[in-house]
PDB file of N, CA and C in Angstrom:
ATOM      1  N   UNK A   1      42.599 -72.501   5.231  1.00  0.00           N
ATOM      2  CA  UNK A   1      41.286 -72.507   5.851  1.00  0.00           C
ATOM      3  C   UNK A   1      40.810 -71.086   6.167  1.00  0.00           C
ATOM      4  N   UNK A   2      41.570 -70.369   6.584  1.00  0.00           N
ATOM      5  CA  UNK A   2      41.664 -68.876   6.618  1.00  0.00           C
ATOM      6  C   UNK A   2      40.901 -68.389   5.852  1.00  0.00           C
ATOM      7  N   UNK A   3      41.702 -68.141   4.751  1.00  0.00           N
ATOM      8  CA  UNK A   3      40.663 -67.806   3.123  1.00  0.00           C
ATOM      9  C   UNK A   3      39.400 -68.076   3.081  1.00  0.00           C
ATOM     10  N   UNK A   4      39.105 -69.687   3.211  1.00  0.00           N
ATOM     11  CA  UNK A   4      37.933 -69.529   3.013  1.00  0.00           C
ATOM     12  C   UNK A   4      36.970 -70.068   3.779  1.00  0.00           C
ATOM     13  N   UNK A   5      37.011 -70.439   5.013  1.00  0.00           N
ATOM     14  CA  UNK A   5      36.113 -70.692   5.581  1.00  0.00           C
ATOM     15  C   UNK A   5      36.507 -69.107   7.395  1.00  0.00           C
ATOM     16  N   UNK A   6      37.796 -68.539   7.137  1.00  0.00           N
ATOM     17  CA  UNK A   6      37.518 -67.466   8.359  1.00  0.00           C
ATOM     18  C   UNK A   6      38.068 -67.921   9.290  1.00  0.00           C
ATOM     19  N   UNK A   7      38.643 -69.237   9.199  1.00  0.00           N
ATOM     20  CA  UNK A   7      39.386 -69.639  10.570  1.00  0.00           C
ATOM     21  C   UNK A   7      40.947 -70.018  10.544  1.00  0.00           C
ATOM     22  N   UNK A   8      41.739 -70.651  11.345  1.00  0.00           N
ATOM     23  CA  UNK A   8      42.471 -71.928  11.362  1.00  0.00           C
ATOM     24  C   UNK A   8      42.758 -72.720  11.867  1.00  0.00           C
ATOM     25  N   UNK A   9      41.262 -72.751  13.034  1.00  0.00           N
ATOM     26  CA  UNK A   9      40.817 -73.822  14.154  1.00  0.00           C
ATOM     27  C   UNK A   9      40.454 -75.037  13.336  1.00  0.00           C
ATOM     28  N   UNK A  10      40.974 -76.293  13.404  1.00  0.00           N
ATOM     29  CA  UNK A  10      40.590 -77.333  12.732  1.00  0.00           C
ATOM     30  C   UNK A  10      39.566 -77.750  13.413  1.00  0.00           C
ATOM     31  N   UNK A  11      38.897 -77.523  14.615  1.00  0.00           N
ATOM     32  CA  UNK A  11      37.859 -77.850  15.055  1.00  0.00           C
ATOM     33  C   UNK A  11      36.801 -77.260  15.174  1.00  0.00           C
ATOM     34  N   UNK A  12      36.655 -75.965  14.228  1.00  0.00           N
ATOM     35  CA  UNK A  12      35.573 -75.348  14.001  1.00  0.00           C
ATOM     36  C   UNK A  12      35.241 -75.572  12.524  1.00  0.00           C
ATOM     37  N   UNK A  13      36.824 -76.047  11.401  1.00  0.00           N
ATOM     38  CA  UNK A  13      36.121 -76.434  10.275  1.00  0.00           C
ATOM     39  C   UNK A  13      35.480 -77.617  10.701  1.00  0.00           C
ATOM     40  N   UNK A  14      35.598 -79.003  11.900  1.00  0.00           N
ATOM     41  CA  UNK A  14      34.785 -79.657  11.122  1.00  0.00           C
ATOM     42  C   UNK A  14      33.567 -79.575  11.955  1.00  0.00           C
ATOM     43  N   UNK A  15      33.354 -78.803  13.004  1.00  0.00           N
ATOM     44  CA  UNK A  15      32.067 -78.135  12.999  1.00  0.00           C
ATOM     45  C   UNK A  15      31.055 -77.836  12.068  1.00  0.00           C
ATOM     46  N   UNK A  16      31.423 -76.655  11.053  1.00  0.00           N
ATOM     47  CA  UNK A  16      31.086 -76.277   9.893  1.00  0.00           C
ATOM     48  C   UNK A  16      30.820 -77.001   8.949  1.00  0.00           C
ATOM     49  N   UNK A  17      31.618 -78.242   8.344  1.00  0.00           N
ATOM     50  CA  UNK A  17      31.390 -79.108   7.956  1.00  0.00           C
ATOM     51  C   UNK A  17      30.374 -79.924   8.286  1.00  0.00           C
ATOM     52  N   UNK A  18      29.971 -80.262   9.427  1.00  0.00           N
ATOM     53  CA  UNK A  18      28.608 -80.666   9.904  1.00  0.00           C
ATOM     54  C   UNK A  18      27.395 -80.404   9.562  1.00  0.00           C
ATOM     55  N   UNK A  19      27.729 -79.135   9.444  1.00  0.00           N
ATOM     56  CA  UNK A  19      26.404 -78.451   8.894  1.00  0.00           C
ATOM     57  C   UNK A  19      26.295 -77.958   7.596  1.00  0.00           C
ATOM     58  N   UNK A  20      27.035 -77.040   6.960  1.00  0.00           N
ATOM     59  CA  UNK A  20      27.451 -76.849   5.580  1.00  0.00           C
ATOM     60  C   UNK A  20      28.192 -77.542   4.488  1.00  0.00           C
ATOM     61  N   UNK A  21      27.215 -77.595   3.494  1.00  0.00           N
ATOM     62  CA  UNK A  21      28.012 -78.214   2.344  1.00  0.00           C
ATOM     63  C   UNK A  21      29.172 -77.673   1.644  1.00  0.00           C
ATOM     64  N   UNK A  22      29.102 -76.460   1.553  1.00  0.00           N
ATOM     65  CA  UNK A  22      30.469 -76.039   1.579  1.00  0.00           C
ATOM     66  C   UNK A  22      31.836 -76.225   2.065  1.00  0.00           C
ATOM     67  N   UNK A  23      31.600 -76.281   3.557  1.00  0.00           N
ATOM     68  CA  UNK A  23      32.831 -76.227   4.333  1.00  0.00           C
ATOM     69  C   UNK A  23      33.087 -77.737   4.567  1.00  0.00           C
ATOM     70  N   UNK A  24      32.336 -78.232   4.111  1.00  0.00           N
ATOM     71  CA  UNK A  24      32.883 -80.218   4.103  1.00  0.00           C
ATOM     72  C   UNK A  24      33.612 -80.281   2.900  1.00  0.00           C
ATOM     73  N   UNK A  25      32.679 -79.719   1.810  1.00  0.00           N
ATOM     74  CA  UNK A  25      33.664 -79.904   0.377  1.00  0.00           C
ATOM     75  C   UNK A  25      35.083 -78.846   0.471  1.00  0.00           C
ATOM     76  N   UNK A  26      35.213 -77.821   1.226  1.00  0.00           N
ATOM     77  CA  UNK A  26      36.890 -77.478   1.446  1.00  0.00           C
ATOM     78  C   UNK A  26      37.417 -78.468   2.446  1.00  0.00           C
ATOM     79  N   UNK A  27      37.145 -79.086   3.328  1.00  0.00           N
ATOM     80  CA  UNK A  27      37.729 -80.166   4.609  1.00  0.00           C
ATOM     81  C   UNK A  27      38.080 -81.217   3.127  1.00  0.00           C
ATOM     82  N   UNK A  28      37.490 -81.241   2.466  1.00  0.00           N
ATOM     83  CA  UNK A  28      37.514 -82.459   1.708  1.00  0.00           C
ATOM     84  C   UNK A  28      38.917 -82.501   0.608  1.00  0.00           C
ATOM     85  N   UNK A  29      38.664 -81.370   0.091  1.00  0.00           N
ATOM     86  CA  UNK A  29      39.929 -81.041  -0.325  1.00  0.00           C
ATOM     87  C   UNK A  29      40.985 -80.708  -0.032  1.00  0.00           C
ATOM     88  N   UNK A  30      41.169 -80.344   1.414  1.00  0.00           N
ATOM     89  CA  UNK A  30      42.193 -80.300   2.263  1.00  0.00           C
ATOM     90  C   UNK A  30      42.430 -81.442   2.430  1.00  0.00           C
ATOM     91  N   UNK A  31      42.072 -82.192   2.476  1.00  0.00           N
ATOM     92  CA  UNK A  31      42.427 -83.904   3.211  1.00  0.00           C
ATOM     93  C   UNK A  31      43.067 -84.467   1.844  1.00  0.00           C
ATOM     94  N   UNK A  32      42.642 -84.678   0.391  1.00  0.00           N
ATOM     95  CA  UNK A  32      43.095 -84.555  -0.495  1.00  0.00           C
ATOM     96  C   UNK A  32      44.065 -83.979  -0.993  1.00  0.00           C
ATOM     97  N   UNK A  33      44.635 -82.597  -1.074  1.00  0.00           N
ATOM     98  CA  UNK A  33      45.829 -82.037  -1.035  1.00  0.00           C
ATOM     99  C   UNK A  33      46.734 -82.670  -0.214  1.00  0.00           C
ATOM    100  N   UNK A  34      46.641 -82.837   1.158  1.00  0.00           N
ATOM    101  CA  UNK A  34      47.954 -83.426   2.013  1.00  0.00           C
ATOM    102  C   UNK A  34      47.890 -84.866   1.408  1.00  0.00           C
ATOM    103  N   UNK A  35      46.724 -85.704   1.359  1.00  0.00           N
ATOM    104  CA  UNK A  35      47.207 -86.968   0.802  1.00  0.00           C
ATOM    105  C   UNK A  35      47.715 -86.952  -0.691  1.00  0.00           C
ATOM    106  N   UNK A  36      47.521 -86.243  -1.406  1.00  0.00           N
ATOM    107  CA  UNK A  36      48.123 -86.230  -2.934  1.00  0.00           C
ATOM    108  C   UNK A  36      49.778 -85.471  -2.528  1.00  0.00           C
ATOM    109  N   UNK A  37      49.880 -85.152  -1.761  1.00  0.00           N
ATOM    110  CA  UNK A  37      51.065 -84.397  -1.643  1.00  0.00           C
ATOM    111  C   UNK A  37      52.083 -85.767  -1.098  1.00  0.00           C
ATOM    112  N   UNK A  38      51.701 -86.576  -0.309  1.00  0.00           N
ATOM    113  CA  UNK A  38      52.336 -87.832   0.504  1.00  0.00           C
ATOM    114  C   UNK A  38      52.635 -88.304  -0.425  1.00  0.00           C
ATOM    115  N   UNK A  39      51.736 -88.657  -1.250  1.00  0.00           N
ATOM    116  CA  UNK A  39      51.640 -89.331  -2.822  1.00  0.00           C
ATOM    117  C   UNK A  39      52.630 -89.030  -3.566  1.00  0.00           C
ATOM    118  N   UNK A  40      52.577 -87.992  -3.747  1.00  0.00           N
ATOM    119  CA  UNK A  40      53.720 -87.167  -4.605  1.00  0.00           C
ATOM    120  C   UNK A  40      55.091 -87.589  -4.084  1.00  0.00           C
ATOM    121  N   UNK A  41      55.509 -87.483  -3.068  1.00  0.00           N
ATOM    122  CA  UNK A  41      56.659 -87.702  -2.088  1.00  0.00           C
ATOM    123  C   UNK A  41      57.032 -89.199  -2.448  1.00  0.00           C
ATOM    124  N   UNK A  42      55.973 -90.080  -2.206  1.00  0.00           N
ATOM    125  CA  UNK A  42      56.309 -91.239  -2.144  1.00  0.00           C
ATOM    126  C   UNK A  42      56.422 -91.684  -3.085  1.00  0.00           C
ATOM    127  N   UNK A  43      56.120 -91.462  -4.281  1.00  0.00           N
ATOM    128  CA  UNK A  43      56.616 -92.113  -5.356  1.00  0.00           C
ATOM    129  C   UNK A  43      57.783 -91.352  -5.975  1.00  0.00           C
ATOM    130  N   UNK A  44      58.747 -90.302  -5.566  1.00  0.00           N
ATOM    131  CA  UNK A  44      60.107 -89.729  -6.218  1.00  0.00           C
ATOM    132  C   UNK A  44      60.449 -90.436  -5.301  1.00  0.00           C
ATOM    133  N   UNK A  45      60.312 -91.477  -3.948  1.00  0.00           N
ATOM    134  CA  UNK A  45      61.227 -92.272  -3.474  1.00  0.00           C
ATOM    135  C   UNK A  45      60.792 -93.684  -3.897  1.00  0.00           C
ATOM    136  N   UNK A  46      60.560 -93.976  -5.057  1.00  0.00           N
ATOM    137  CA  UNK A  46      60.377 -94.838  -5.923  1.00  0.00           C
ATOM    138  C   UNK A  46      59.411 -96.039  -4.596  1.00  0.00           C
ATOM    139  N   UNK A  47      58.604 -95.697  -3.696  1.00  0.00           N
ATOM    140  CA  UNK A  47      58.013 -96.180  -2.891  1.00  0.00           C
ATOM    141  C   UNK A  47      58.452 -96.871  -1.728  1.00  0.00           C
ATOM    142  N   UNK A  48      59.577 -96.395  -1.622  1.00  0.00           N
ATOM    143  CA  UNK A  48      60.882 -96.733  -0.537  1.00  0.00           C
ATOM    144  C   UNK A  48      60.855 -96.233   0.926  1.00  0.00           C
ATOM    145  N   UNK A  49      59.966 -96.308   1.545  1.00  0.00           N
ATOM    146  CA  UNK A  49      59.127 -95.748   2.658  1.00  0.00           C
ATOM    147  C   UNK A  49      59.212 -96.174   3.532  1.00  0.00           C
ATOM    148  N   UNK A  50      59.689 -95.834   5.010  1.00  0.00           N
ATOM    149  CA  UNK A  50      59.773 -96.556   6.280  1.00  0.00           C
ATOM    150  C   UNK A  50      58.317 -96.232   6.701  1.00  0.00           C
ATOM    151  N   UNK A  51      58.015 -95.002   6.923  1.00  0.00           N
ATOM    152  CA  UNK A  51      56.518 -94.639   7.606  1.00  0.00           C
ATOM    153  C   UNK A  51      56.258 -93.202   6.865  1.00  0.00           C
ATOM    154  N   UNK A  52      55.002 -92.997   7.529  1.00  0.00           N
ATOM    155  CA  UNK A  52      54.822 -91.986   7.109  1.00  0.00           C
ATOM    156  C   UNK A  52      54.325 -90.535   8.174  1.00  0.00           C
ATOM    157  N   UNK A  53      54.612 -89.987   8.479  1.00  0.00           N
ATOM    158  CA  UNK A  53      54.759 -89.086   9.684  1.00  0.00           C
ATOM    159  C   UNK A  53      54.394 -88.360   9.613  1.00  0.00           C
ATOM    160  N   UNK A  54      53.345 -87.522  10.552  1.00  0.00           N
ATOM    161  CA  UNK A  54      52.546 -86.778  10.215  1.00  0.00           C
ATOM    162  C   UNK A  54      52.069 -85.715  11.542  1.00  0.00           C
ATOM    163  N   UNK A  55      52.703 -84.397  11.492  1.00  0.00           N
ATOM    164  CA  UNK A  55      53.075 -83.536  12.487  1.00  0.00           C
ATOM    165  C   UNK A  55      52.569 -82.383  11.769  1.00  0.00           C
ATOM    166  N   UNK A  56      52.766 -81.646  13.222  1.00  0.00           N
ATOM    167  CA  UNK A  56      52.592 -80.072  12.955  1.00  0.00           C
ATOM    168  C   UNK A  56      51.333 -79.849  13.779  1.00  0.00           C
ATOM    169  N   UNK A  57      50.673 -78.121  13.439  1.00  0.00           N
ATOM    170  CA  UNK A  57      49.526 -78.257  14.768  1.00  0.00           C
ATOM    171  C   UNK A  57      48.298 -78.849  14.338  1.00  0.00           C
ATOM    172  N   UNK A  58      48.234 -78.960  13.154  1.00  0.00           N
ATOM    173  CA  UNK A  58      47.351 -79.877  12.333  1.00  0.00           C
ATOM    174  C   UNK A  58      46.644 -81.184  12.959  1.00  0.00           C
ATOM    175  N   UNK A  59      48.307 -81.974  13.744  1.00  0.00           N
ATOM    176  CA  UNK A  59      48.211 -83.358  13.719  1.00  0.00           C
ATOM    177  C   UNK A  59      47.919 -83.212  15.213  1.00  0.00           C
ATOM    178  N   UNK A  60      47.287 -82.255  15.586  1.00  0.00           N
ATOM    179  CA  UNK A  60      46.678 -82.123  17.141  1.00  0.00           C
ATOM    180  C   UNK A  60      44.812 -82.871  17.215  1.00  0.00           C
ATOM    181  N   UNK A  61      44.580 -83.226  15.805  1.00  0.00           N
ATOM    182  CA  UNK A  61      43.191 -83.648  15.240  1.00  0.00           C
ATOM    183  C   UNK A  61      42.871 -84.752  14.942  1.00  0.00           C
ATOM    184  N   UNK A  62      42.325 -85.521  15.862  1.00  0.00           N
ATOM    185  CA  UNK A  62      42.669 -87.170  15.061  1.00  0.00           C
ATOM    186  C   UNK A  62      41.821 -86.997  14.568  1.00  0.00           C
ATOM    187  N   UNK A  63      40.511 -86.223  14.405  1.00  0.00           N
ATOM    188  CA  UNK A  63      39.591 -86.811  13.318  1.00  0.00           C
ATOM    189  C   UNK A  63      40.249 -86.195  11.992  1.00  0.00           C
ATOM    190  N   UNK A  64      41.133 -85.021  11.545  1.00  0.00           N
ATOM    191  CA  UNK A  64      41.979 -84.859  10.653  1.00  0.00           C
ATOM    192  C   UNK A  64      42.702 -86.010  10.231  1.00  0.00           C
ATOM    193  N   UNK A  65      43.781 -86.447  11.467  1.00  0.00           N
ATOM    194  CA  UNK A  65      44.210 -87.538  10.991  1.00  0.00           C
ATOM    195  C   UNK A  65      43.954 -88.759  10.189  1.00  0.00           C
ATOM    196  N   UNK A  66      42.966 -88.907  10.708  1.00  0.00           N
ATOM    197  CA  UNK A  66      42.050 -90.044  10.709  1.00  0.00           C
ATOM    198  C   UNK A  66      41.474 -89.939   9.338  1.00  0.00           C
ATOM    199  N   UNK A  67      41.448 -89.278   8.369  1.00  0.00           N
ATOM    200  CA  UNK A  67      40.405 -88.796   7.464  1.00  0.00           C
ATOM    201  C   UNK A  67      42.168 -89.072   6.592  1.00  0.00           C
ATOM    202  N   UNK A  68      43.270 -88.266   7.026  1.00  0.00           N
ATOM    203  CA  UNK A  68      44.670 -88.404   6.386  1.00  0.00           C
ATOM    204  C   UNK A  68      44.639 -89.823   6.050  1.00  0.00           C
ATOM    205  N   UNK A  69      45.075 -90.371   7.181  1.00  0.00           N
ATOM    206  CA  UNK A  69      45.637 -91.921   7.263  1.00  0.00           C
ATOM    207  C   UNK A  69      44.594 -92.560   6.368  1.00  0.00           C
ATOM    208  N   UNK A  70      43.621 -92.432   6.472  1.00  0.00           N
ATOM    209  CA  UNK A  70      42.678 -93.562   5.691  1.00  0.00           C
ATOM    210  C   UNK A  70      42.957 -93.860   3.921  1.00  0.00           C
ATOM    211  N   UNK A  71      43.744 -92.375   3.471  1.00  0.00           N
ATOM    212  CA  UNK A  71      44.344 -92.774   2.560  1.00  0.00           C
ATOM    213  C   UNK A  71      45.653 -92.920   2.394  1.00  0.00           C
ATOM    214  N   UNK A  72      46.270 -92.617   2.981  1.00  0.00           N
ATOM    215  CA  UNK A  72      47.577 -92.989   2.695  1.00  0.00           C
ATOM    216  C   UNK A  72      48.225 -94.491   3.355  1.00  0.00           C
ATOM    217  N   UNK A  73      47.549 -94.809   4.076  1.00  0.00           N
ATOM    218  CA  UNK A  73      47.662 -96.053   5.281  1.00  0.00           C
ATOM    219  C   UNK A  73      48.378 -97.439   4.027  1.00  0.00           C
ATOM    220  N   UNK A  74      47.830 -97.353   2.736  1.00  0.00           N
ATOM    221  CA  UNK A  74      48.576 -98.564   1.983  1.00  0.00           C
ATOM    222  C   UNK A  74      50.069 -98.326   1.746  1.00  0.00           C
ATOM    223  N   UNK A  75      50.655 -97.031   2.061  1.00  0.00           N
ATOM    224  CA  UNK A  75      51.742 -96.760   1.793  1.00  0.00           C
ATOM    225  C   UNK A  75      52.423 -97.173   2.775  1.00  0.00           C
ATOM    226  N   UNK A  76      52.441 -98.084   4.527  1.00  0.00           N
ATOM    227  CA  UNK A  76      53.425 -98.409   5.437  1.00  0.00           C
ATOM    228  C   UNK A  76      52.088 -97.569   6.726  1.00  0.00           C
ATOM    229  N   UNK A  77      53.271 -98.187   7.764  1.00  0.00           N
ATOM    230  CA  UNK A  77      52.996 -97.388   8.985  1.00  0.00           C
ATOM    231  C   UNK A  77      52.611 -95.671   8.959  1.00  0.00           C
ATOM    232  N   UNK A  78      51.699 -95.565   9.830  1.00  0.00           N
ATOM    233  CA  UNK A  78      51.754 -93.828  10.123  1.00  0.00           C
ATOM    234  C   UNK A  78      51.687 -93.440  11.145  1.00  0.00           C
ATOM    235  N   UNK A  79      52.680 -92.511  11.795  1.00  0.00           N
ATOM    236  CA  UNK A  79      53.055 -91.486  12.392  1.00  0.00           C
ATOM    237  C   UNK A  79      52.435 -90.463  12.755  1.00  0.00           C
ATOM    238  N   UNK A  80      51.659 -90.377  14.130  1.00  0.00           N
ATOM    239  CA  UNK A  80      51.184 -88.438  14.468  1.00  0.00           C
ATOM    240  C   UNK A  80      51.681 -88.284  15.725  1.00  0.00           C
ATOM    241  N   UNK A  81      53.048 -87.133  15.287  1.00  0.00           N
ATOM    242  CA  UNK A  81      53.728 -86.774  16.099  1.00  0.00           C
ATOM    243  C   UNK A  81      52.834 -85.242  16.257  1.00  0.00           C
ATOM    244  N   UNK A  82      52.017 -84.767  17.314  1.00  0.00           N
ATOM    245  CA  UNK A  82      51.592 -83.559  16.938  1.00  0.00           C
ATOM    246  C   UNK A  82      52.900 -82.493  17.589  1.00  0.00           C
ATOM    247  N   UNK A  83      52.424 -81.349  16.888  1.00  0.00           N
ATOM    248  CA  UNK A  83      53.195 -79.774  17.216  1.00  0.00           C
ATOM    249  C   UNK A  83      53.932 -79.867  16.266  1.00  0.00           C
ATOM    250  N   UNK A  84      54.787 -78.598  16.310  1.00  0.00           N
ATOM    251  CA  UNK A  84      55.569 -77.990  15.575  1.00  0.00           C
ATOM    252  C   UNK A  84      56.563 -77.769  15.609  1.00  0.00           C
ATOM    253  N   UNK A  85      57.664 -78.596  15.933  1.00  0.00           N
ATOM    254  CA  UNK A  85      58.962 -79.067  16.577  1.00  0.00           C
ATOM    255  C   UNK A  85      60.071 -79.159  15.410  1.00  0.00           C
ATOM    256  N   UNK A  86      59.207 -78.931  13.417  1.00  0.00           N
ATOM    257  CA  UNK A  86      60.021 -79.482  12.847  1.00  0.00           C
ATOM    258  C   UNK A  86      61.524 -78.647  12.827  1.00  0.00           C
ATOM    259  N   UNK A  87      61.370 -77.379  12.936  1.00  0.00           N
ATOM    260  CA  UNK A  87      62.387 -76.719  12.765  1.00  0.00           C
ATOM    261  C   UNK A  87      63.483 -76.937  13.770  1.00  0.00           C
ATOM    262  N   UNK A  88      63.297 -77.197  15.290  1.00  0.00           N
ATOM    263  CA  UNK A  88      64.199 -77.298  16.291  1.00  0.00           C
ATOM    264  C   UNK A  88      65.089 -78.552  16.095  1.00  0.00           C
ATOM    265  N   UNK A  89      64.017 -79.839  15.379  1.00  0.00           N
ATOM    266  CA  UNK A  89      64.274 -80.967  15.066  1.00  0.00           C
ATOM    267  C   UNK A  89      65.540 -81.004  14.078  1.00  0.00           C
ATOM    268  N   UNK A  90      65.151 -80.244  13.055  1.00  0.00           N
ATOM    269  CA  UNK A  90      66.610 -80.190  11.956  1.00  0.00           C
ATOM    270  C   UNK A  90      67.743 -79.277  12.721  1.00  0.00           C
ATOM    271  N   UNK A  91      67.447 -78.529  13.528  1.00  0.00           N
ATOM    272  CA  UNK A  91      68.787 -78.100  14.095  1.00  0.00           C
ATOM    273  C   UNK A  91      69.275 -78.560  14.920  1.00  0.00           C
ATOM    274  N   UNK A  92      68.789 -79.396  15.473  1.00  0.00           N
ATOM    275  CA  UNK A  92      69.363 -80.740  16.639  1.00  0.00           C
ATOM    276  C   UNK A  92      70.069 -81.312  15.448  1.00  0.00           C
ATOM    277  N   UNK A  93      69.354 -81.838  14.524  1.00  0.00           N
ATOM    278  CA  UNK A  93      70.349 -82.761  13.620  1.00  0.00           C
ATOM    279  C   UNK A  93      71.418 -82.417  13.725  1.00  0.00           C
ATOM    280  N   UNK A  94      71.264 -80.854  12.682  1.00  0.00           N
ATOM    281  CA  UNK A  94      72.775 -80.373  12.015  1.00  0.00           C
ATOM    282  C   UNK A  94      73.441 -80.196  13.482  1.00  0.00           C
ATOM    283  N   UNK A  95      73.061 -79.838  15.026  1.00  0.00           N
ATOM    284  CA  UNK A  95      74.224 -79.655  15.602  1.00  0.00           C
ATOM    285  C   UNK A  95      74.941 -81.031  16.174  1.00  0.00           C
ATOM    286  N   UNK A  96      73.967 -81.825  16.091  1.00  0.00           N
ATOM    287  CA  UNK A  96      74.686 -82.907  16.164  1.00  0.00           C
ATOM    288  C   UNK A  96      75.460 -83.934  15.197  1.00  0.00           C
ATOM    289  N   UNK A  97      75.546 -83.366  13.855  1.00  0.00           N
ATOM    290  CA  UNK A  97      76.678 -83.706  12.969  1.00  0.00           C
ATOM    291  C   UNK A  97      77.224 -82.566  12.824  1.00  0.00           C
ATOM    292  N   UNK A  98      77.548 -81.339  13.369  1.00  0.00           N
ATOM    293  CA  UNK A  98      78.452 -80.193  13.835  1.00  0.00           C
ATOM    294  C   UNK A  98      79.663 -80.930  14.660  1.00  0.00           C
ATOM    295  N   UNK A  99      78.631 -81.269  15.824  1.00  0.00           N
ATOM    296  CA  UNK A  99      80.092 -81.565  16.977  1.00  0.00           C
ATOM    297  C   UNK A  99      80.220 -82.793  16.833  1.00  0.00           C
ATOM    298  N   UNK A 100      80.486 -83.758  15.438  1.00  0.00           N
ATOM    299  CA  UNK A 100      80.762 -85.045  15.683  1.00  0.00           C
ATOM    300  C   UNK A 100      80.190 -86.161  15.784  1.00  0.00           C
ATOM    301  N   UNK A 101      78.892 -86.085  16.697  1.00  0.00           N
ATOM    302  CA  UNK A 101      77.956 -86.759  17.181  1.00  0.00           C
ATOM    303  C   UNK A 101      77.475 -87.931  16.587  1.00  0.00           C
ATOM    304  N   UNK A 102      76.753 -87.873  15.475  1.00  0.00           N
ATOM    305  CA  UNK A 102      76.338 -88.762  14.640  1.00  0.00           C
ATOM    306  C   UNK A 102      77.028 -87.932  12.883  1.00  0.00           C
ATOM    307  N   UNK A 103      76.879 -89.298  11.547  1.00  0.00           N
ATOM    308  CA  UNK A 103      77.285 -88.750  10.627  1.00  0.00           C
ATOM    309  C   UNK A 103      76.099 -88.195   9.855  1.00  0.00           C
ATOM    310  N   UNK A 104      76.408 -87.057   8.784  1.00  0.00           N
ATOM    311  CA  UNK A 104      75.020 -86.829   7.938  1.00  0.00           C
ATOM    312  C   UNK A 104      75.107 -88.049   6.775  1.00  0.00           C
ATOM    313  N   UNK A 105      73.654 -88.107   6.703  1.00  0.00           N
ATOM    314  CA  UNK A 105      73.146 -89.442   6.068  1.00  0.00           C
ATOM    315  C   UNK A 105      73.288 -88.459   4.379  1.00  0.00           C
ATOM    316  N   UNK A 106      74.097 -89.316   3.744  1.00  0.00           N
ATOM    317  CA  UNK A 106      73.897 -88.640   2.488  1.00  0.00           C
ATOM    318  C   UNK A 106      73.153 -90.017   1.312  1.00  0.00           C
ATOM    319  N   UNK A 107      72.319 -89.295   0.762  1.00  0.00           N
ATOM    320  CA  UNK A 107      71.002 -90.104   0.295  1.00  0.00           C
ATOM    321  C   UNK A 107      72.100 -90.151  -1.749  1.00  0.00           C
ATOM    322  N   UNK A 108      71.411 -91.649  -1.651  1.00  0.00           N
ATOM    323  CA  UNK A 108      71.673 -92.038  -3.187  1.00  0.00           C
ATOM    324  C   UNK A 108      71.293 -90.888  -4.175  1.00  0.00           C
ATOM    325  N   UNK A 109      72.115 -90.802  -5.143  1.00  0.00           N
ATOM    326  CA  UNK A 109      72.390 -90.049  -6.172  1.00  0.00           C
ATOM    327  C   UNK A 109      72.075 -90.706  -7.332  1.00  0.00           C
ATOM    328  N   UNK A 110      71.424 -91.539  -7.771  1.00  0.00           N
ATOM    329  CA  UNK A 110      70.875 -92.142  -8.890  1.00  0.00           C
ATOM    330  C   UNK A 110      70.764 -91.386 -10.175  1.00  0.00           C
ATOM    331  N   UNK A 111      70.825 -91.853 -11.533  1.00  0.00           N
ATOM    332  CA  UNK A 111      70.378 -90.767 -12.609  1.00  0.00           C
ATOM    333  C   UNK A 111      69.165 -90.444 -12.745  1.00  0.00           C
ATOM    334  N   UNK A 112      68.341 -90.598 -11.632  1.00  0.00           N
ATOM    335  CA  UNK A 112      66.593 -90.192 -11.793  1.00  0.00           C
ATOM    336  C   UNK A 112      66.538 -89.207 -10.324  1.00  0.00           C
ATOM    337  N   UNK A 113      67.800 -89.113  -9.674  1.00  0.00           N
ATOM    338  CA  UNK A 113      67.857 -88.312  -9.002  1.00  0.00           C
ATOM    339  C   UNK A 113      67.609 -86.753  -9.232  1.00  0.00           C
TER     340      UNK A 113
END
């Protein structure tokens, strides 16, 4: 958003968007990229999907969200965990299959793996 609209307040693109045709048609394609990207994801798990979860400071926007979910919503439940927690999150994991705690989940190995 930076690039090209000058910000990375999600609430000034959709300000902008309000008024400019421009900056709706980048909101637009942003919303498109993350949902083609879910897309992408979800079908190398051959559509094997508990939910779909959707974080970061991004997901501080429900009208973002909201614009997300509307397409991806046929794929299961969705998830807006907002902030940016993912990194602390995987190191809780690993330290808690460090000291024992829980086991690491090791995922099928298939030949399309």
């Amino acid at each position: 958003m930076v690039s090209y609209l000058g910000t990375r307040d999600i609430r000034e693109v959709f300000k902008m968007a309000e008024e400019d045709a421009r900056a709706r048609l980048i909101l637009e394609a942003y919303v498109y990229q993350i949902a083609k990207g879910i897309g992408e994801l979800a079908a190398v798990l051959d559509g094997e999907i508990d939910a779909v979860i959707l974080t970061g400071g991004m997901a501080h926007s429900d009208a973002l969200m909201e614009l997300v979910g509307r397409k991806v919503k046929f794929l299961g439940d969705i998830i807006v965990l907002p902030g940016e927690n993912e990194l602390e999150s995987l190191a809780a994991g690993a330290l808690r299959v460090l000291h024992g705690e829980e086991r690491a989940k090791l995922y099928p190995t298939g030949e399309y793996a």
